[in-house]
Protein backbone atom coordinates (compact mmCIF):
# COMPACT_ATOMS: atom_id res chain seq x y z
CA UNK A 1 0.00 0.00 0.00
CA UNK A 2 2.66 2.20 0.90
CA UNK A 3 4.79 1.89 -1.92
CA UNK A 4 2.12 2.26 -3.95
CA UNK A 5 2.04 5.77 -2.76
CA UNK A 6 5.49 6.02 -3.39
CA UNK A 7 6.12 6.36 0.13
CA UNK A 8 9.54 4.66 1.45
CA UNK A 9 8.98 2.62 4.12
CA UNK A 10 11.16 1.04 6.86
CA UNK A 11 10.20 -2.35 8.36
CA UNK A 12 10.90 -4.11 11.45
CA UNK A 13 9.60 -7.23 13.38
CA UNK A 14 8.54 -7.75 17.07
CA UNK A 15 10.24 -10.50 18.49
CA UNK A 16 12.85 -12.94 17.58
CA UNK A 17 11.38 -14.19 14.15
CA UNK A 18 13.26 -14.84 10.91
CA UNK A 19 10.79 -15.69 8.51
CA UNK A 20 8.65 -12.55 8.67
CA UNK A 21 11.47 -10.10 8.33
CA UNK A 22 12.22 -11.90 4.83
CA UNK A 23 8.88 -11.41 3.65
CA UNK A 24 9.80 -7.26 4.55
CA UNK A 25 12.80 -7.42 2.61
CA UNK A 26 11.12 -9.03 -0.22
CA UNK A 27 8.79 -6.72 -0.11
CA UNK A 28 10.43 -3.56 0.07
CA UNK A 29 13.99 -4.42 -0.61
CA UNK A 30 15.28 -3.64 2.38
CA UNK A 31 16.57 -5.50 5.29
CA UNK A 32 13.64 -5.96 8.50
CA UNK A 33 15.36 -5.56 12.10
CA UNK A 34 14.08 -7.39 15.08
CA UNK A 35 12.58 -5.38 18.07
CA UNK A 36 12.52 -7.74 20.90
CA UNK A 37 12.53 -6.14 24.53
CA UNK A 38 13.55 -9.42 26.09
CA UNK A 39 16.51 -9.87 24.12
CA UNK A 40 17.63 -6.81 23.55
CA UNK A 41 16.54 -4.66 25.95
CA UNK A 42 14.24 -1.33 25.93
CA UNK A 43 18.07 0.84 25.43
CA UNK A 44 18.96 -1.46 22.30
CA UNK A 45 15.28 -1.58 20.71
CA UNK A 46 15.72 2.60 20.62
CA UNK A 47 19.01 2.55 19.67
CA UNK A 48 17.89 0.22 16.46
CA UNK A 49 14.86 2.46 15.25
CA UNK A 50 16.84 5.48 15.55
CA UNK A 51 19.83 4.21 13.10
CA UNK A 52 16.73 4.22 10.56
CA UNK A 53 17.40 5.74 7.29
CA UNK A 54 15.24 8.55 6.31
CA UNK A 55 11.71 7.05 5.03
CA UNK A 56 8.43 8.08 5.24
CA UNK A 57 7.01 5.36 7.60
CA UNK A 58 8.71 2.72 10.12
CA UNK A 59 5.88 0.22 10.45
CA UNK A 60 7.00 -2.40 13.19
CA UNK A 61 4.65 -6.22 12.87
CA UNK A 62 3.91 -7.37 16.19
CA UNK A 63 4.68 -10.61 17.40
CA UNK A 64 1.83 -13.25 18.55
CA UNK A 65 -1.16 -11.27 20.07
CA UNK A 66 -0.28 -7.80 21.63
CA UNK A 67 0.30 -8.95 24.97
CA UNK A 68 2.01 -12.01 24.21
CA UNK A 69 5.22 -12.12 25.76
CA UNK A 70 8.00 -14.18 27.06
CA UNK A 71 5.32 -14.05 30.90
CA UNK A 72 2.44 -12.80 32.12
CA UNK A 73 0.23 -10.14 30.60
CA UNK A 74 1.93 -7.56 28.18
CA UNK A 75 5.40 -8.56 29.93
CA UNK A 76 8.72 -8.17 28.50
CA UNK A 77 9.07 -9.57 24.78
CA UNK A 78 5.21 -9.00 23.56
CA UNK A 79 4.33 -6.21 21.55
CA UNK A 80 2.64 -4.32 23.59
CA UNK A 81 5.63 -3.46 26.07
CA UNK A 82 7.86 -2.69 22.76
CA UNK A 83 5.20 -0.28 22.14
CA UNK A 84 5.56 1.28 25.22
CA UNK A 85 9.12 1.70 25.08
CA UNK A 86 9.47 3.25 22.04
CA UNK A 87 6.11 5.42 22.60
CA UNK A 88 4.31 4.31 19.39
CA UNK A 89 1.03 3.94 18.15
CA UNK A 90 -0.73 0.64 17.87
CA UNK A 91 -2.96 -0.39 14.63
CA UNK A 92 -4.65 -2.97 16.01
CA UNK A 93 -5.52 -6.13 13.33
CA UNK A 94 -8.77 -7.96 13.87
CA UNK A 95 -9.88 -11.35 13.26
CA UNK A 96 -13.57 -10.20 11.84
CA UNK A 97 -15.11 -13.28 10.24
CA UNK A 98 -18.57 -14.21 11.63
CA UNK A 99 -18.75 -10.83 13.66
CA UNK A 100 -20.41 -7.43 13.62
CA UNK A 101 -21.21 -5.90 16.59
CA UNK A 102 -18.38 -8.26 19.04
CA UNK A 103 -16.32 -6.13 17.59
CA UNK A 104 -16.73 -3.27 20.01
CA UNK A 105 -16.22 -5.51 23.28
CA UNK A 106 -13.16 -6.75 22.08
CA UNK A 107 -11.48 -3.53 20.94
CA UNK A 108 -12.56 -2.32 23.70
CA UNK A 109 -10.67 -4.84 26.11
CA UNK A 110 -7.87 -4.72 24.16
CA UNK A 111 -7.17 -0.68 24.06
CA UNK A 112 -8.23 -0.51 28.17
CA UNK A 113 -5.37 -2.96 28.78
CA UNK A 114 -3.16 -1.43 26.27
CA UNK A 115 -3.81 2.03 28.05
CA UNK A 116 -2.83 0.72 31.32
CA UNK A 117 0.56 -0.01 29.59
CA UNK A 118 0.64 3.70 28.64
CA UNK A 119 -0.10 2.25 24.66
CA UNK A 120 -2.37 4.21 22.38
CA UNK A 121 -4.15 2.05 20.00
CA UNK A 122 -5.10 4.86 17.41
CA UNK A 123 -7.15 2.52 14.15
CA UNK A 124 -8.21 -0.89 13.28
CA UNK A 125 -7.76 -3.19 10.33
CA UNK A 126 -10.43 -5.84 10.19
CA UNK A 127 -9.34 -9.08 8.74
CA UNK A 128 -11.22 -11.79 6.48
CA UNK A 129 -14.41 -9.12 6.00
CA UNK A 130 -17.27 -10.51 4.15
CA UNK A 131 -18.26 -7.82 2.13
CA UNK A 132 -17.92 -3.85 2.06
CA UNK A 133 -22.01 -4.24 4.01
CA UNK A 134 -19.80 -6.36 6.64
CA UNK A 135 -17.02 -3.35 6.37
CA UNK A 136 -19.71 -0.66 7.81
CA UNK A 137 -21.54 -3.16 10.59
CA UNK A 138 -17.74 -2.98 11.94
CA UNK A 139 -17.46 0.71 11.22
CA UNK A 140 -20.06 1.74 13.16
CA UNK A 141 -20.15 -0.76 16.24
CA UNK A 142 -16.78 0.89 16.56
CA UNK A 143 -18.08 4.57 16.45
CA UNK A 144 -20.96 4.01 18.86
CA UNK A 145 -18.90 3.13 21.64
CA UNK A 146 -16.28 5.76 20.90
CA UNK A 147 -13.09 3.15 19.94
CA UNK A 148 -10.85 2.99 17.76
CA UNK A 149 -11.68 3.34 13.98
CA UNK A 150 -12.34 1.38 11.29
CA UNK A 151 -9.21 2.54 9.22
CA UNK A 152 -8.75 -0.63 6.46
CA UNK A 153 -10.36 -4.07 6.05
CA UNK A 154 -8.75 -7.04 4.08
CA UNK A 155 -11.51 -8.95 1.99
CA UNK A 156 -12.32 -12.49 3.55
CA UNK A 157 -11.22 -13.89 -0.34
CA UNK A 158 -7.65 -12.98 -0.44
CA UNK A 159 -4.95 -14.85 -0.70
CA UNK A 160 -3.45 -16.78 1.84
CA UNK A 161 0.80 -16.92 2.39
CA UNK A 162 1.35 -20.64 2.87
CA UNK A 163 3.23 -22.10 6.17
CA UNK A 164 5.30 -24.87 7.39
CA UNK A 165 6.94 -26.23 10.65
CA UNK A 166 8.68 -22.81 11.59
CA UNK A 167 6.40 -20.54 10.46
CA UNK A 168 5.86 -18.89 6.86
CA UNK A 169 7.06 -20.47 4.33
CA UNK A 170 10.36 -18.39 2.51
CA UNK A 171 9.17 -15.75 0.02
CA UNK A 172 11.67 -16.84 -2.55
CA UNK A 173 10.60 -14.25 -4.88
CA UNK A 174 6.63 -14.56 -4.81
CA UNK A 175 4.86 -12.31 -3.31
CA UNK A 176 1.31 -11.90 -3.43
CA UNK A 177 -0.58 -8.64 -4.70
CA UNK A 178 -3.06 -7.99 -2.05
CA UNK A 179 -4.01 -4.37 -3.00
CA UNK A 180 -6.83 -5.44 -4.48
CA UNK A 181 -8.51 -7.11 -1.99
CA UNK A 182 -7.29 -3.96 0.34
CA UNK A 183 -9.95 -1.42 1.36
CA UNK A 184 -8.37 2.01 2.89
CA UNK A 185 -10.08 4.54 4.50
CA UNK A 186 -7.63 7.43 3.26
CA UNK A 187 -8.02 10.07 5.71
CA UNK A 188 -8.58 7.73 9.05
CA UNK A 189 -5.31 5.47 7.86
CA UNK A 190 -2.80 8.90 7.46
CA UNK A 191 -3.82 9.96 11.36
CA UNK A 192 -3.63 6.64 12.50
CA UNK A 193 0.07 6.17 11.06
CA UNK A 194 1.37 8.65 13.46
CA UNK A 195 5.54 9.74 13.82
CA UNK A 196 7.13 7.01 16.30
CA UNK A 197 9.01 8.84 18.86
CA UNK A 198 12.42 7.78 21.01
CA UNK A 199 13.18 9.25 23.89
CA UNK A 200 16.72 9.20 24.63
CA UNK A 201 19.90 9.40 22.57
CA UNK A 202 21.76 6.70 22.42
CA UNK A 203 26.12 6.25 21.58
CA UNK A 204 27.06 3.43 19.61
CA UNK A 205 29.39 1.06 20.77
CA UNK A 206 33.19 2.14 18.97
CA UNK A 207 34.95 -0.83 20.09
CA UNK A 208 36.76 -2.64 17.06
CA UNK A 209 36.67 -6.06 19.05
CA UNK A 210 37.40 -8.33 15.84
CA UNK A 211 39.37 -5.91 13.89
CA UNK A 212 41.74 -8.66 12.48
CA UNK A 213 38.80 -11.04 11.94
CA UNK A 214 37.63 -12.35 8.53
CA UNK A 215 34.26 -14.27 8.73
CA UNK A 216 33.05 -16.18 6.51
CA UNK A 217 29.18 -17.00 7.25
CA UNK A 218 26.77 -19.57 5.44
CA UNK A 219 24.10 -17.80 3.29
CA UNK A 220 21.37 -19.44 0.94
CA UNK A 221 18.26 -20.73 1.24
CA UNK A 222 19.08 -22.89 3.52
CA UNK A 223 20.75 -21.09 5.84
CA UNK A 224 19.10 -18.01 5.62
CA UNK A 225 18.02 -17.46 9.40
CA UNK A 226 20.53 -14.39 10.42
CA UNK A 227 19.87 -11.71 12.13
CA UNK A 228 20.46 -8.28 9.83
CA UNK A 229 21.83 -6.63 13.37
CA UNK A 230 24.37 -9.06 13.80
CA UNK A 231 26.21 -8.57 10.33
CA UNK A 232 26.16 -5.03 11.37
CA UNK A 233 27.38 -5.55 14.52
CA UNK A 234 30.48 -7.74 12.89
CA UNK A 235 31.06 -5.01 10.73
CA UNK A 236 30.97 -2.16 13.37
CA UNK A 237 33.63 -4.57 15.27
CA UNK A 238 36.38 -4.52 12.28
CA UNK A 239 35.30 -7.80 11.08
CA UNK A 240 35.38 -8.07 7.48
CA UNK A 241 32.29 -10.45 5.74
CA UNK A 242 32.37 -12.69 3.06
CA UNK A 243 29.14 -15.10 2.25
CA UNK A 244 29.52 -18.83 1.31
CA UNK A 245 26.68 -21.12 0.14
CA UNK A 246 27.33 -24.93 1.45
CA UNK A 247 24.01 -25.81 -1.12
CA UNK A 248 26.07 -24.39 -3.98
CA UNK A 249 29.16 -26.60 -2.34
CA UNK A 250 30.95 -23.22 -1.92
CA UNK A 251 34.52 -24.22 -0.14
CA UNK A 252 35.37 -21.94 2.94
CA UNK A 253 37.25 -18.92 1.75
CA UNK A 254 40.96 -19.67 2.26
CA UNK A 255 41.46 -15.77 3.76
CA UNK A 256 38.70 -17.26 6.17
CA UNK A 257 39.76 -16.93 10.13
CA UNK A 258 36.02 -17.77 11.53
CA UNK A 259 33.08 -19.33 10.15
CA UNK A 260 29.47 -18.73 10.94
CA UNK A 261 27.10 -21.70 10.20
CA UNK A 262 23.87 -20.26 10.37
CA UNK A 263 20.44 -21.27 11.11
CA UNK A 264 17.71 -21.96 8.59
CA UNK A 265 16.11 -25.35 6.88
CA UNK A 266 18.57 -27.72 5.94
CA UNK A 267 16.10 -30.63 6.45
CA UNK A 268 14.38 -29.09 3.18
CA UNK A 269 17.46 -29.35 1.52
CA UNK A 270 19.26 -32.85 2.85
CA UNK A 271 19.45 -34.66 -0.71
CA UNK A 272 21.52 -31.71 -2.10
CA UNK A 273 23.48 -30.82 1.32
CA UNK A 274 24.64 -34.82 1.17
CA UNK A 275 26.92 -33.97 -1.97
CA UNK A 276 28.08 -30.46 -0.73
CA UNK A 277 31.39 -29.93 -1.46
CA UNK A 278 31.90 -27.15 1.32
CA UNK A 279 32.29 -30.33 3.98
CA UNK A 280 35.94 -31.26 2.77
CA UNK A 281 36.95 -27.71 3.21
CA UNK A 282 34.84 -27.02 6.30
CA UNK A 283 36.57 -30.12 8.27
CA UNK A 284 39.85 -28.84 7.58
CA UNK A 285 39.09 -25.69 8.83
CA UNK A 286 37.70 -27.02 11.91
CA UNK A 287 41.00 -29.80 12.37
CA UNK A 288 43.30 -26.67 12.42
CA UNK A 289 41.65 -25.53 15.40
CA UNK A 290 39.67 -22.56 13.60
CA UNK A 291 36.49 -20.77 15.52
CA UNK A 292 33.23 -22.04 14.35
CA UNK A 293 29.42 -20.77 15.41
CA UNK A 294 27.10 -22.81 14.50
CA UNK A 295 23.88 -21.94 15.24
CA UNK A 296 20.26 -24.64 14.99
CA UNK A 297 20.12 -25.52 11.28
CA UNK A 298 24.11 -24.43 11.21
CA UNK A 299 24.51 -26.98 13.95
CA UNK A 300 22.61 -29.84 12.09
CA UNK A 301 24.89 -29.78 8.89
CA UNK A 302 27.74 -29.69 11.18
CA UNK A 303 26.84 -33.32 12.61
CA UNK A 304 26.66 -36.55 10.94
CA UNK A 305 23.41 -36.79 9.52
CA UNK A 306 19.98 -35.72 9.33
CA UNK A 307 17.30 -38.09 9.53
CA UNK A 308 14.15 -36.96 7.56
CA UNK A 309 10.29 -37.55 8.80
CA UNK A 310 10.33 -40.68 6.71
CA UNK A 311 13.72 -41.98 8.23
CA UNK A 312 16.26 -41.74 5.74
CA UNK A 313 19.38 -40.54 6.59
CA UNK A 314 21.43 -37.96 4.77
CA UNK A 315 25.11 -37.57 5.51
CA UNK A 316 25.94 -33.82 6.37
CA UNK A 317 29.42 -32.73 7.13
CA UNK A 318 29.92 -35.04 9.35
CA UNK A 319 32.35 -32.35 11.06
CA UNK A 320 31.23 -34.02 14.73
CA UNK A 321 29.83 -37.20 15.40
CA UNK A 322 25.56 -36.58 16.61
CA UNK A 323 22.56 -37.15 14.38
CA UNK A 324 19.77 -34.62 14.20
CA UNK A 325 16.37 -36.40 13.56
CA UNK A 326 13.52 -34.40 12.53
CA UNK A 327 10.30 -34.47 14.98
CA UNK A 328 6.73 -34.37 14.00
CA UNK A 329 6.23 -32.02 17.08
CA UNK A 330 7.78 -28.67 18.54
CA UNK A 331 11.09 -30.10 20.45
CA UNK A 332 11.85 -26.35 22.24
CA UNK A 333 10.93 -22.96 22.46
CA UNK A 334 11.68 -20.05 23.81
CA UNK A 335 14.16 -17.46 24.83
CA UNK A 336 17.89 -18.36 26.03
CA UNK A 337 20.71 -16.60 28.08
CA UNK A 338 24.20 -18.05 28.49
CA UNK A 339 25.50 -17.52 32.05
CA UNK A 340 27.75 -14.51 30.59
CA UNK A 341 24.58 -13.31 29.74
CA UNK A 342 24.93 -13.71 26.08
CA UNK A 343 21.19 -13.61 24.67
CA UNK A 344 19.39 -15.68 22.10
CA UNK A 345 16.39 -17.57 21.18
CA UNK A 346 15.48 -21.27 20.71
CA UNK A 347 13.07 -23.12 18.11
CA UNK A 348 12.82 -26.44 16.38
CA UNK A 349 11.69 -29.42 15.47
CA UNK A 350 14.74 -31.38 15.48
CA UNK A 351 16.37 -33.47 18.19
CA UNK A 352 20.01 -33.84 18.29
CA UNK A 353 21.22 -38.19 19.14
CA UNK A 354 24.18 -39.69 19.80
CA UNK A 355 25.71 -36.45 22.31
CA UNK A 356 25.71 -38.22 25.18
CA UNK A 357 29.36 -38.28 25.57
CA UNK A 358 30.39 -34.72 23.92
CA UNK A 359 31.26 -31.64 25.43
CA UNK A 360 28.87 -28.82 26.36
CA UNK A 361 29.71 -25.56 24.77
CA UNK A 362 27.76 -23.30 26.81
CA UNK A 363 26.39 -22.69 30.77
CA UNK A 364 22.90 -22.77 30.30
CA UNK A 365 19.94 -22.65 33.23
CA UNK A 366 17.64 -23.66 30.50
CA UNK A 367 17.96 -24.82 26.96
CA UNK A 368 20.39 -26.39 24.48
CA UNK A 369 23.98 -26.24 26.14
CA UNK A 370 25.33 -27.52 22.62
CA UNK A 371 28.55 -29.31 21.43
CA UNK A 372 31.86 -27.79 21.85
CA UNK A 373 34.64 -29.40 19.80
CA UNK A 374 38.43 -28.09 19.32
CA UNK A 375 36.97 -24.37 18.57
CA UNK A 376 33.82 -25.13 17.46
CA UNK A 377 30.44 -24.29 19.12
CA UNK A 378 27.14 -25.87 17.98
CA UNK A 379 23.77 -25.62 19.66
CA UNK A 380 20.37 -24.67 18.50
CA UNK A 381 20.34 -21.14 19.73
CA UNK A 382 20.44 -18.88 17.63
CA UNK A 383 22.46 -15.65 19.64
CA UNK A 384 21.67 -11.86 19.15
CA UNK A 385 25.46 -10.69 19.00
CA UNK A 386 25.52 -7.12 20.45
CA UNK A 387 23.57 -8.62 23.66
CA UNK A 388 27.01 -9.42 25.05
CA UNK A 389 30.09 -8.26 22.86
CA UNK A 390 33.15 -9.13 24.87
CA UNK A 391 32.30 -13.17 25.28
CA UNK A 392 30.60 -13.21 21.66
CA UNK A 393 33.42 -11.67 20.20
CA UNK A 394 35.74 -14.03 21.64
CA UNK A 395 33.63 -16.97 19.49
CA UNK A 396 35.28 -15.78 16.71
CA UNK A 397 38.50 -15.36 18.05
């Protein structure tokens, strides 16, 4: 909608989610930064929105329901306490099918509790919306009882992005027109899209911790789970970036001195990650006692094999000696902290076998204490780099 205007717009994603920010950068062709007040902090969420480029709107998607968080009600992590740290306005989207009038009950619980967080929740989209009949009903329940309004509504019709285990599936280049199916109240949607203000002025950290470093990091579709704050944060440190694609059997750049196996969906990819050719390279690189992250999907490559949801077994890089078997249910969930207090998040459906008898990497309370091996640290978390810069640094070192 917005770049139909010709308006530039910046996006950015609640929470700890991968998939959703690619969809933004489809979209608009830039990269989507994570907002996550659990695992960065209320400091580091304003200190991201305000290294924004100029653009005409910095829309942020929420994560789960508004006050879905990481505890409680509108805790730390949910969208609702992001929008009260950064002292933003809430558009508020609406699950209308099969309702007229309910509408105004449950707006109206939802902007009382959001007020109580100090949140303004200034319009509503309704979602799957019979017809433009159905569109007014809404309009007007909402205008009787003084709420929110009625600023857009998304035909019940439209398309539908497909999912997976994970989430959405990867845009890979299609994405869906749904301006047609997308009815805009002109006026009501410009005042609801208010300027986003930070209080506060934040310094960037200077420190040039990996100044010598040169990291080469896994990057295709699948491994394609990275956070666009960490490259920066690499950079920012002196570290000097170069992409490899194990699916394209890339070899590790011979200038190399860390590698970075990141997350993503290998197990969508085993038949053609069996015959990589990076493996050869990436096992000598690991044998001369070289620093390797390797992070969920990263980690799973790294190990023998992967065993699909029909049982066969694909050889991987067989760098260290566990098996990663794909579950038909969620194995774990939920934020991580190292006890250096290096911060990251946890999600999959795999379950690592055959570790019994390796080395833990990290000092967890709760959650995947991974595989350390020579230099090498594997575990399914995936870690949000500028939460701790010293000890995450010193990964790559």
């Amino acid at each position: 909608y917005f770049q139909h205007r010709q308006q530039s717009i910046t996006t950015f994603k609640a929470g700890p989610d991968f998939l959703d920010p690619l969809w933004h950068q489809a979209i608009t062709s830039k990269p989507s930064y994570n907002l996550d007040t659990r695992m960065m902090g209320a400091d580091m969420c304003r200190l991201q929105l305000q290294h924004v480029e100029q653009t005409d709107v910095a829309l942020i998607e929420g994560v789960m329901g508004l006050f879905d968080g990481a505890s409680g009600v509108g805790g730390a992590g949910s969208s609702v306490d992001l929008a009260s740290v950064l002292q933003c306005p809430v558009i508020l989207v609406v699950d209308a099918g099969g309702m007229s009038g309910t509408i105004a009950p449950l707006v109206s619980g939802f902007y009382e509790f959001a007020k109580q967080k100090g949140v303004k929740i200034s319009g509503i989209i309704a979602n799957h919306v019979g017809s433009k009949h159905h569109a007014e009903l809404l309009n007007e329940a909402l205008n009787d009882y003084g709420l929110p309004p009625l600023i857009a509504w998304l035909e019940r019709n439209s398309q539908t992005l497909g999912s997976r285990h994970l989430g959405l599936k990867t845009p890979n280049g299609n994405v869906p027109d749904l301006l047609a199916f997308f009815h805009v109240n002109e006026t009501l949607f410009a005042t609801a899209f208010a300027d986003v203000f930070c209080s506060g002025v934040l310094l960037a950290d200077n420190s040039t911790l990996l100044k010598k470093a040169i990291i080469a990091i896994a990057k295709d579709e699948a491994c394609c789970f990275i956070y666009p704050a960490n490259i920066d944060w690499l950079k920012s440190q002196g570290a000097e970036i170069i992409f490899f694609s194990p699916l394209a059997g890339d070899s590790i750049p011979n200038n190399a001195t860390a590698v970075w196996l990141t997350g993503g969906y290998p197990e969508l990819f085993t038949e053609q990650l069996s015959t990589s050719k990076t493996w050869q390279s990436l096992k000598t690189f690991i044998e001369a006692g070289k620093p390797v992250l390797a992070e969920c999907g990263g980690a799973m490559i790294l190990g023998r094999e992967i065993i699909d949801l029909n049982g066969k077994r694909w050889e991987m890089a067989n760098a260290l000696p566990y098996i990663s078997a794909m579950q038909t249910k969620l194995v774990a969930l939920g934020y991580r902290q190292e006890i250096s207090g290096a911060k990251g998040h946890e999600f999959h459906y795999s379950k690592r076998e055959n570790d019994e008898n390796l080395t833990a990497c990290f000092k967890m309370d709760k959650g995947d204490a991974g595989i350390r091996y020579k230099n090498v640290r594997a575990s399914y978390i995936h870690w949000y780099f500028p939460s701790a810069p010293e000890i995450i640094a010193s990964w790559f070192c």
